[in-house]
C-alpha atoms as a PDB file:
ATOM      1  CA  UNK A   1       4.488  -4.689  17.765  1.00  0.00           C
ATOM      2  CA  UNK A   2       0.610  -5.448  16.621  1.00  0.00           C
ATOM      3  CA  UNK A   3       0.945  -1.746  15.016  1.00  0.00           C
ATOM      4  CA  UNK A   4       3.794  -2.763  13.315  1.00  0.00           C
ATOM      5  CA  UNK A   5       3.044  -6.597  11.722  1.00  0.00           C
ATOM      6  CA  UNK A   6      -0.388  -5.134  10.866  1.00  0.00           C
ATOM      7  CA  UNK A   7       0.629  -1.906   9.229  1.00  0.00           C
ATOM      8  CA  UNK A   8       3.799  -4.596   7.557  1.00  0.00           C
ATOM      9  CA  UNK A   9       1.084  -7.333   6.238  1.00  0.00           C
ATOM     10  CA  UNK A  10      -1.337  -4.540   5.250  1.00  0.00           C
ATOM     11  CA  UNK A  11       0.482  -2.856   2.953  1.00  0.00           C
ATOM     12  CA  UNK A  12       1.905  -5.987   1.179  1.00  0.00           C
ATOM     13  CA  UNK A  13      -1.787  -7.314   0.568  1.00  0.00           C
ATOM     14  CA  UNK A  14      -2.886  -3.777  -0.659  1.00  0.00           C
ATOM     15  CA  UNK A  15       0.067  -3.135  -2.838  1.00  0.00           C
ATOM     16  CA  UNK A  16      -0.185  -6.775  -4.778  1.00  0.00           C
ATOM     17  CA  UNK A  17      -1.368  -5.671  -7.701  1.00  0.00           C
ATOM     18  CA  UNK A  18      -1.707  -2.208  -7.263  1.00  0.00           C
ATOM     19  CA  UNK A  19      -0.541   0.704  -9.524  1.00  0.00           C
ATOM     20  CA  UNK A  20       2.472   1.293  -8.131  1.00  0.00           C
ATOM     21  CA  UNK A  21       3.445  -2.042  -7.655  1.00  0.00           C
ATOM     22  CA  UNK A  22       3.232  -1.948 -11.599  1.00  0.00           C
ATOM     23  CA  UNK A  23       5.065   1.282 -11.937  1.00  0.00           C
ATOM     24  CA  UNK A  24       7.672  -0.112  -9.950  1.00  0.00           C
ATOM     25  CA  UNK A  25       7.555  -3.188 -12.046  1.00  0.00           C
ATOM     26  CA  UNK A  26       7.897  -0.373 -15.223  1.00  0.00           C
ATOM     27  CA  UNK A  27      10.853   1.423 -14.013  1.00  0.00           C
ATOM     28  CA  UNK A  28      12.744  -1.483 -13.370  1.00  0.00           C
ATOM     29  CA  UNK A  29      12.457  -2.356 -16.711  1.00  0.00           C
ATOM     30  CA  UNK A  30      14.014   1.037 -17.406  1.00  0.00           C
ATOM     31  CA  UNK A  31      16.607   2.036 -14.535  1.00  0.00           C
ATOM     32  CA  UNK A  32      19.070   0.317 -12.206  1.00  0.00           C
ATOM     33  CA  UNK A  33      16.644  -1.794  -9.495  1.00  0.00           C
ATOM     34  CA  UNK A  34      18.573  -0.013  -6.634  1.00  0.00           C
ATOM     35  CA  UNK A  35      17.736   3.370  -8.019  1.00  0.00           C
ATOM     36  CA  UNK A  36      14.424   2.375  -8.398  1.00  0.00           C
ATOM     37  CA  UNK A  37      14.206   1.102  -4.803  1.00  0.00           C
ATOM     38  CA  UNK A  38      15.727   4.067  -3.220  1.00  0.00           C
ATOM     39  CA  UNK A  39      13.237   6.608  -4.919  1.00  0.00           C
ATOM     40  CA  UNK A  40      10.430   3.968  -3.975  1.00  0.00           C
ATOM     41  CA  UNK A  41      11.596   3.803  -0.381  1.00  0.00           C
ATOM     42  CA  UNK A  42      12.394   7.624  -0.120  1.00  0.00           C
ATOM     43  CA  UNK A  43       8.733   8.632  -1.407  1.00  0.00           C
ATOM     44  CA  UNK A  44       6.599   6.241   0.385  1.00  0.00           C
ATOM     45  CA  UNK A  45       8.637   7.404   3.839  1.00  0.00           C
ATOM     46  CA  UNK A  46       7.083  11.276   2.932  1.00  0.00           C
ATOM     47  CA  UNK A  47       3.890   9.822   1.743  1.00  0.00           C
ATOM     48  CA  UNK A  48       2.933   7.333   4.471  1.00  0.00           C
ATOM     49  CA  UNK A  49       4.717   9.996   7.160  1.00  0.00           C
ATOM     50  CA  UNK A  50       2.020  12.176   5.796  1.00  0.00           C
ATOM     51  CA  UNK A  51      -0.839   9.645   6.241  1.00  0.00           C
ATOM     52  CA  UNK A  52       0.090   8.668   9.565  1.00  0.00           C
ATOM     53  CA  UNK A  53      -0.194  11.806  10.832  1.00  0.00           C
ATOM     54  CA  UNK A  54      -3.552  12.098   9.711  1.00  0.00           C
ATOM     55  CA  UNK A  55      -4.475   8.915  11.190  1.00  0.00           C
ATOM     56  CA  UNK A  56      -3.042   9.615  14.488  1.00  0.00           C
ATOM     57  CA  UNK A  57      -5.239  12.959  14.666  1.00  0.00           C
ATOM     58  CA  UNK A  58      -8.586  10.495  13.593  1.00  0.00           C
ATOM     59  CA  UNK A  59      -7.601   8.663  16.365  1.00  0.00           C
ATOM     60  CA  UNK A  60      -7.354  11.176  19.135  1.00  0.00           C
ATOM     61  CA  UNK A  61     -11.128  13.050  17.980  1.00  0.00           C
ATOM     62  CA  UNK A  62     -12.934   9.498  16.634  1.00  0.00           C
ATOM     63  CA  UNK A  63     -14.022   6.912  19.438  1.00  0.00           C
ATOM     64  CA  UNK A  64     -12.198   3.686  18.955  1.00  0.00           C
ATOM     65  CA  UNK A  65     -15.596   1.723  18.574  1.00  0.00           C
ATOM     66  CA  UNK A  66     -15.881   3.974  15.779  1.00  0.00           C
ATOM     67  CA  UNK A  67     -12.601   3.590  14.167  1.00  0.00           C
ATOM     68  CA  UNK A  68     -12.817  -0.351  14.465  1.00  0.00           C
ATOM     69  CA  UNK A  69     -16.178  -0.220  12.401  1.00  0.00           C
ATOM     70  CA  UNK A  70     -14.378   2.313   9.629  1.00  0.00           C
ATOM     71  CA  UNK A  71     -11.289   0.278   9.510  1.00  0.00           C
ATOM     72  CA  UNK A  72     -13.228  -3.074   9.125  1.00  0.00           C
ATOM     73  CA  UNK A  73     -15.317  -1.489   6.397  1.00  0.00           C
ATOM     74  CA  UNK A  74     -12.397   0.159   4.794  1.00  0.00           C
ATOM     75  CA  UNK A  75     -10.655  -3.092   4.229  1.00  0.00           C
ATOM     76  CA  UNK A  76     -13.511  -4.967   2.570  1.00  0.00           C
ATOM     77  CA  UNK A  77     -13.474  -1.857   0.731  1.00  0.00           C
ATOM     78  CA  UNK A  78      -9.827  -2.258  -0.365  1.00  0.00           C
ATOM     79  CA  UNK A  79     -10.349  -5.894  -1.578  1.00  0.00           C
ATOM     80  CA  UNK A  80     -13.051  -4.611  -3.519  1.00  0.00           C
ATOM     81  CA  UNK A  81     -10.835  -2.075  -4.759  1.00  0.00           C
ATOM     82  CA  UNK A  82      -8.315  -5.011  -5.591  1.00  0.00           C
ATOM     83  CA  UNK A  83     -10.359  -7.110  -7.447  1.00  0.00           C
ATOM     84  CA  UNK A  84     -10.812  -4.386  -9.853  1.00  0.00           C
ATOM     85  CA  UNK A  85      -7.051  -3.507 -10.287  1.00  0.00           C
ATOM     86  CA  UNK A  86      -4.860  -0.695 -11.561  1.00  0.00           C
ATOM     87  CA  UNK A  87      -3.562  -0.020 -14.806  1.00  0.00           C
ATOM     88  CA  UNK A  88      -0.546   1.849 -15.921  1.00  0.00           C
ATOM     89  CA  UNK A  89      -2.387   5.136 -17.557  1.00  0.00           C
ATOM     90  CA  UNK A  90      -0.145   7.440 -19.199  1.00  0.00           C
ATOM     91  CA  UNK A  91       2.946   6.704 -16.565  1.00  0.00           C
ATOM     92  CA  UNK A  92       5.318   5.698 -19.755  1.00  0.00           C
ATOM     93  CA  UNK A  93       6.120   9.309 -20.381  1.00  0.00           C
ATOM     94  CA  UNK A  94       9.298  10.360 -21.527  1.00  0.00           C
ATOM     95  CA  UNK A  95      11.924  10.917 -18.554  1.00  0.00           C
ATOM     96  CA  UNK A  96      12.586  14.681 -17.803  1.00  0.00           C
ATOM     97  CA  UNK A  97      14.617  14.050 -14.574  1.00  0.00           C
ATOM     98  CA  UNK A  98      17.087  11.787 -13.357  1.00  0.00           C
ATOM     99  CA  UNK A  99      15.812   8.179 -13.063  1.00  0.00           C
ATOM    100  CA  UNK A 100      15.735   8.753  -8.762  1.00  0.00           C
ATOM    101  CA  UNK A 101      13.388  11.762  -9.293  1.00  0.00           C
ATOM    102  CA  UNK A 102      11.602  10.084 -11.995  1.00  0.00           C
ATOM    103  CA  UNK A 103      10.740   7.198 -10.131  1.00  0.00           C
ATOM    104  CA  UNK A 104      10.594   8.469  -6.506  1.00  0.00           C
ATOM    105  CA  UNK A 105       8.242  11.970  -8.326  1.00  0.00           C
ATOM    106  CA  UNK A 106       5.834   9.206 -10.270  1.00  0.00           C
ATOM    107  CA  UNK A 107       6.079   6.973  -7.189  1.00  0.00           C
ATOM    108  CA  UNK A 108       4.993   9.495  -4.837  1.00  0.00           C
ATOM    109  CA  UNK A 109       2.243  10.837  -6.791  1.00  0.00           C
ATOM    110  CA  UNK A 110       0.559   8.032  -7.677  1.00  0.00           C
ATOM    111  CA  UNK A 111       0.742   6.764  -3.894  1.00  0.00           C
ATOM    112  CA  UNK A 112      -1.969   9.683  -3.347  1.00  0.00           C
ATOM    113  CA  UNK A 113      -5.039   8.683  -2.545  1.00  0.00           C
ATOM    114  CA  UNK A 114      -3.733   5.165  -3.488  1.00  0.00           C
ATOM    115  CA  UNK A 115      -5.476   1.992  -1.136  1.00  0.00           C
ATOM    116  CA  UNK A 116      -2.236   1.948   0.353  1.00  0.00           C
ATOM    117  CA  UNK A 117      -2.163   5.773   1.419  1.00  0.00           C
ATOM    118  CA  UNK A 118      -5.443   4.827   2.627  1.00  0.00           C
ATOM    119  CA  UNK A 119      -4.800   2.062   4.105  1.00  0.00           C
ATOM    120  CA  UNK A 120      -2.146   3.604   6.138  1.00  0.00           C
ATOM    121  CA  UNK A 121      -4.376   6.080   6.732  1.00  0.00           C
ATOM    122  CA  UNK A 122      -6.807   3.864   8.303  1.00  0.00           C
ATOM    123  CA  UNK A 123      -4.034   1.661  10.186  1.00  0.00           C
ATOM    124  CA  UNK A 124      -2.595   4.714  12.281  1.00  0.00           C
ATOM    125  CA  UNK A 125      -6.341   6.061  13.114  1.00  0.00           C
ATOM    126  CA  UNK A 126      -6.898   2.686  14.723  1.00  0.00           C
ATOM    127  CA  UNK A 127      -3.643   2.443  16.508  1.00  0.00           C
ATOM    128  CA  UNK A 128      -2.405   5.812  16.508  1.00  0.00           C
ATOM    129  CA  UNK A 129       1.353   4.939  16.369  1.00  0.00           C
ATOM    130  CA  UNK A 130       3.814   6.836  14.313  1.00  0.00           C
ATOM    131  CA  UNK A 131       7.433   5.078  14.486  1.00  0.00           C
ATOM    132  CA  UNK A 132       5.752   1.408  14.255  1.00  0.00           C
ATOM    133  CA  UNK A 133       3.258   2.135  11.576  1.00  0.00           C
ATOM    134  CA  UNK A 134       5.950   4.000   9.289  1.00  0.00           C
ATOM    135  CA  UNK A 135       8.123   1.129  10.239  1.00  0.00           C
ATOM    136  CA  UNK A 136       6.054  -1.573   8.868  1.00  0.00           C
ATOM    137  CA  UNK A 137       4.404   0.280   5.676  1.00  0.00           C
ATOM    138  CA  UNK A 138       7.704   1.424   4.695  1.00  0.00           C
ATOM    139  CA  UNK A 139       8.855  -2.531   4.874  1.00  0.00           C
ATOM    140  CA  UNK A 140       5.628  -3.668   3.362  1.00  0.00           C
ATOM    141  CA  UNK A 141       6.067  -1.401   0.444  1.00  0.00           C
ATOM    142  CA  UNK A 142       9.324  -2.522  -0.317  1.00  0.00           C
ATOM    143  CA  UNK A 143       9.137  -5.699   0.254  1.00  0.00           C
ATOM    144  CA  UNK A 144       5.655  -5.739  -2.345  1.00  0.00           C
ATOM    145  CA  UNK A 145       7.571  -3.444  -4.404  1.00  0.00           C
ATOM    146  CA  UNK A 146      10.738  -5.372  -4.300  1.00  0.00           C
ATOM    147  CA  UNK A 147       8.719  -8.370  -5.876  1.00  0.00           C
ATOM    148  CA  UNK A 148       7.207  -5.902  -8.824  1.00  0.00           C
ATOM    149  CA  UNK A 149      11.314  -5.133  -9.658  1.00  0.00           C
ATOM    150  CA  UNK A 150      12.023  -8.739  -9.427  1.00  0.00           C
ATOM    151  CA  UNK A 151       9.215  -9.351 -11.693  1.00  0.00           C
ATOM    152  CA  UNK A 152       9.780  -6.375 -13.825  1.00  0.00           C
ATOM    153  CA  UNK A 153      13.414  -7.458 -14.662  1.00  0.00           C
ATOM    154  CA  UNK A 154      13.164 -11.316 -14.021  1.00  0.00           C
ATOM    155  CA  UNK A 155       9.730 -12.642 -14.964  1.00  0.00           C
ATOM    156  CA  UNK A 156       9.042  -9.730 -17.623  1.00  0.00           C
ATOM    157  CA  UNK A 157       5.702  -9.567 -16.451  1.00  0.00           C
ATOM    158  CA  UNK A 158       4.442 -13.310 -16.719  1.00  0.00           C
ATOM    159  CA  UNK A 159       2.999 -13.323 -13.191  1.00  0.00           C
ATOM    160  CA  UNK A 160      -0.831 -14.207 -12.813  1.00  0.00           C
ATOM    161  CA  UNK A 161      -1.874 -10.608 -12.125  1.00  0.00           C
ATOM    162  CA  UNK A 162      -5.300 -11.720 -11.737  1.00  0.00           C
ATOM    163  CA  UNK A 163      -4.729 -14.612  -9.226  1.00  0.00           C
ATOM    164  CA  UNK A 164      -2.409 -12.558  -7.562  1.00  0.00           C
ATOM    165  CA  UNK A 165      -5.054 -10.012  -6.751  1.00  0.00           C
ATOM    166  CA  UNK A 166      -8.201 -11.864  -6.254  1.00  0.00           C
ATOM    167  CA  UNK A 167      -6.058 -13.764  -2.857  1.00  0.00           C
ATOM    168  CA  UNK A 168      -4.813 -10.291  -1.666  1.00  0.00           C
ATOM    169  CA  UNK A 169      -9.305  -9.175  -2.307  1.00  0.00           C
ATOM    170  CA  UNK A 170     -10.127 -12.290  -0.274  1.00  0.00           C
ATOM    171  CA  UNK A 171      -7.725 -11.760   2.946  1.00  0.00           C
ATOM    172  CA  UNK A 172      -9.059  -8.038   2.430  1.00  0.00           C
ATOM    173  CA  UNK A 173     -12.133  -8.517   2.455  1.00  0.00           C
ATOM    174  CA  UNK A 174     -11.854 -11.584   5.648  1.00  0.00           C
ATOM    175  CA  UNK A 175      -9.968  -8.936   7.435  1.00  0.00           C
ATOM    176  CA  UNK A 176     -12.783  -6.866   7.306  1.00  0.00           C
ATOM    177  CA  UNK A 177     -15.307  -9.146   7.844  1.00  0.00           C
ATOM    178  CA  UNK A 178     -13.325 -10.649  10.750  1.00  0.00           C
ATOM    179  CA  UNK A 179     -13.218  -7.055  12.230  1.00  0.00           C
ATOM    180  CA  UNK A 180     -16.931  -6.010  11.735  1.00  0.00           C
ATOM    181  CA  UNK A 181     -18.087  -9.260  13.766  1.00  0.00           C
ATOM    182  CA  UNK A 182     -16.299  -8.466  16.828  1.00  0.00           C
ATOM    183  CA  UNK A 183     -17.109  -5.421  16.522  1.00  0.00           C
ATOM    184  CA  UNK A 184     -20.873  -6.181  16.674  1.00  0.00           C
ATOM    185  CA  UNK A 185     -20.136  -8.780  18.986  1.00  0.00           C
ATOM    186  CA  UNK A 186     -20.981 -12.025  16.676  1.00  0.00           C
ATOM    187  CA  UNK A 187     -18.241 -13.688  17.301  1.00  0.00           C
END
């Protein structure tokens, strides 16, 4: 369950902000929310399956000491990441496929090498659980994702972007922090 709420609140902190949550926040400005949903959910399954995987092997050649100190550092990297933000670069093209290939294709590739891939990543090295971790990123992505549609199609992008990523930076960067110190046994 700890593999699960962690991967869950994770993912929702690194996606706040993030590129795709603003693609997501695009499309839905474009296509039918549940279209955009389904592609969202469909790609991130493939993409974080993919990441997980490559956590899990981390995990089984990386001591755990080890992958606590990378995953603590990796987070305060990730709210450093945050605080600087995405942007929307050249993802306004015009459609070639259906809107579910469009958005799950677009989705998927800018979830590459994303904080969230990465995060994900890191998450399933430290606990090296596949079902749970897919579980909760999946759910954290659309549940961050679901609020980019809302806001896409609701709030027409009037949300403090800014504030919005500077908390999810802070409980990034605490994470990490937090994690370092028992780590090196400060706390």
């Amino acid at each position: 369950m700890t593999a699960f709420i962690t991967a869950l609140l994770m993912v929702v902190l690194a996606e706040l902000g993030d590129k795709t949550q603003l693609l997501a926040m695009a499309f839905a400005t474009r296509f039918n929310w549940k279209t955009v949903m389904a592609a969202i959910t469909v790609a991130t399954i493939v993409n974080h399956l993919f990441a997980i995987l490559i956590g899990v092997y981390l995990n089984s050649l990386i001591h755990m000491e080890t992958i606590k100190i990378i995953a603590s550092l990796a987070f305060i990297f990730f709210g450093l990441w945050t605080i600087r933000g995405d942007t929307l670069d050249g993802e306004d093209t015009k459609d070639r496929f259906n809107p579910f290939w469009t958005v799950a294709i677009a989705f998927f590739a800018a979830e590459m090498g994303d904080k969230t891939q990465l995060a994900t990543i890191t998450i399933a090295a430290q606990f090296g659980q596949l079902v749970p971790i897919l579980c909760g990123t999946t759910l954290g992505m659309v549940i961050a994702d679901g609020f980019g549609i809302i806001a896409g199609i609701v709030l027409n992008k009037h949300l403090p972007a800014k504030q919005i990523r500077y908390v999810a930076a802070a409980i990034f960067i605490l994470c990490g922090v937090a994690g370092l110190t028992v780590s090196f046994g400060l706390v």
